[in-house]
C-alpha atoms as a PDB file:
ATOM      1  CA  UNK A   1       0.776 -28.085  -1.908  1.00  0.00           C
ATOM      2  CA  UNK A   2       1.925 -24.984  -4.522  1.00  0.00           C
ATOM      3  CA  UNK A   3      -1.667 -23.143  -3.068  1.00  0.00           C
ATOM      4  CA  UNK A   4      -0.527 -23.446   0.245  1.00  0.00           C
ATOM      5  CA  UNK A   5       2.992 -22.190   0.038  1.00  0.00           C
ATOM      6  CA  UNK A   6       1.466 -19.020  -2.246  1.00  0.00           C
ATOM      7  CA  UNK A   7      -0.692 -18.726   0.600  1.00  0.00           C
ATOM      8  CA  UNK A   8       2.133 -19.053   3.033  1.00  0.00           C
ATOM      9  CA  UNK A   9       4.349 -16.663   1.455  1.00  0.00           C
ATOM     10  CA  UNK A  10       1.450 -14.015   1.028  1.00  0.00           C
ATOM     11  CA  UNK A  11       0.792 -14.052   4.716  1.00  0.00           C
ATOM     12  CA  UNK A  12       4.542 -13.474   5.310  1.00  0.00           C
ATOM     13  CA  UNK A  13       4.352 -10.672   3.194  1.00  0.00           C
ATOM     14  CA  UNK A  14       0.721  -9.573   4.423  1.00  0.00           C
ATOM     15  CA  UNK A  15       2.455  -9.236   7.867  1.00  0.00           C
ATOM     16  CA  UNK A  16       5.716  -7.744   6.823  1.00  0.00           C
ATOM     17  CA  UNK A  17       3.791  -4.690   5.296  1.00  0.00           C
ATOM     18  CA  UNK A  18       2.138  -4.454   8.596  1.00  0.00           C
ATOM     19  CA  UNK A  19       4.760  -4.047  10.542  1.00  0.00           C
ATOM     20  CA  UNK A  20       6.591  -1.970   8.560  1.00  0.00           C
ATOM     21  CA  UNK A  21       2.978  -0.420   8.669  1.00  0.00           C
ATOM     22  CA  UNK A  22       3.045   0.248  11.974  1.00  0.00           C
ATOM     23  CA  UNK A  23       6.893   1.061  12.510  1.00  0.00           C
ATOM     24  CA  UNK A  24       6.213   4.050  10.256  1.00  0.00           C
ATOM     25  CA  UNK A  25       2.328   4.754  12.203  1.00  0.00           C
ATOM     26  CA  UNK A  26       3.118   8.316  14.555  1.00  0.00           C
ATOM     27  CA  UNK A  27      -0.402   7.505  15.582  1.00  0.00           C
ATOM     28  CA  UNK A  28      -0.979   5.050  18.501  1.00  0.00           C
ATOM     29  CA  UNK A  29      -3.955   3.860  17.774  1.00  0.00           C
ATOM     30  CA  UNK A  30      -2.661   2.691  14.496  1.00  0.00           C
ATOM     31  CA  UNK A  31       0.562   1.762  15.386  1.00  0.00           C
ATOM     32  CA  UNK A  32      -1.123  -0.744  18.440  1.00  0.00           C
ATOM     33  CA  UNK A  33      -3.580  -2.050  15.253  1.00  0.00           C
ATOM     34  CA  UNK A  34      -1.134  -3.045  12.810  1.00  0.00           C
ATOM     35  CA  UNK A  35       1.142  -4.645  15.559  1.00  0.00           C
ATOM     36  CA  UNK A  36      -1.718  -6.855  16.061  1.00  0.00           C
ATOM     37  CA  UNK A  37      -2.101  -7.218  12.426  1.00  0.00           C
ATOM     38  CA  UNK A  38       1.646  -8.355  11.955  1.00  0.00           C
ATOM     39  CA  UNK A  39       1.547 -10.551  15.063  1.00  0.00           C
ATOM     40  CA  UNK A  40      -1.796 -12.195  14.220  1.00  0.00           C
ATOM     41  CA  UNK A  41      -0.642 -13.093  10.377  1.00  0.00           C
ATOM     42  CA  UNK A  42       2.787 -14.645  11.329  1.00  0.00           C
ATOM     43  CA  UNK A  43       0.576 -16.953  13.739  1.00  0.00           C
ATOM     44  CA  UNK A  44      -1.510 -17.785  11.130  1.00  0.00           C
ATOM     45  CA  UNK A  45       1.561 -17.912   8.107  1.00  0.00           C
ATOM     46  CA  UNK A  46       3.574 -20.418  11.213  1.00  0.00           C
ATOM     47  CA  UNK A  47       0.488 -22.281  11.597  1.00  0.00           C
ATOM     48  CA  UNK A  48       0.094 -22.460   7.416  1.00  0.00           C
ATOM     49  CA  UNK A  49       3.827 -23.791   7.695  1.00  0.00           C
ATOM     50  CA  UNK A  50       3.543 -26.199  10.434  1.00  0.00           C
ATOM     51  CA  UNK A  51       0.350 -27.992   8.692  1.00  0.00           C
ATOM     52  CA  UNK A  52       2.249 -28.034   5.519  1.00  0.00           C
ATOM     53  CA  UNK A  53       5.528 -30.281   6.878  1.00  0.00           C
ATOM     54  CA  UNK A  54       2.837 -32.179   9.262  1.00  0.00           C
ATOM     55  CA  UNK A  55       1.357 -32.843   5.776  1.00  0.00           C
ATOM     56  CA  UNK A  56       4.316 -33.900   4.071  1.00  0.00           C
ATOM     57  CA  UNK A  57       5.763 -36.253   6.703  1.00  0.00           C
ATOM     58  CA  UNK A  58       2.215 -37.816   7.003  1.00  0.00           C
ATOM     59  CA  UNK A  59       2.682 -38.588   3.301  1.00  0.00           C
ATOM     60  CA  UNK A  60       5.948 -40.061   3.899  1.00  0.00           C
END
């Protein structure tokens, strides 16, 4: 379970930088790419979460 909450809390950071990433971007093309990034990685770090406390209350 410690892998998948390093895992967890490198996605939140993964998608932190990327939006701070792309608040900083004066290019739109770059700006539009790392909003995707940031959006796309806190799916997958909520997803991450979710299967980690489905996991725990499976275990009871």
């Amino acid at each position: 379970m410690k892998d998948y909450q390093k895992q967890l809390e490198k996605l939140r950071t993964d998608a932190a930088e990327c939006r701070l990433i792309c608040d900083l971007a004066t290019d739109h093309a770059k700006r539009d790419l790392f909003d995707r990034l940031a959006s796309h990685l806190t799916t997958l770090a909520d997803q991450v979460e979710l299967a980690m406390i489905e996991a725990k209350s499976a275990k009871g």
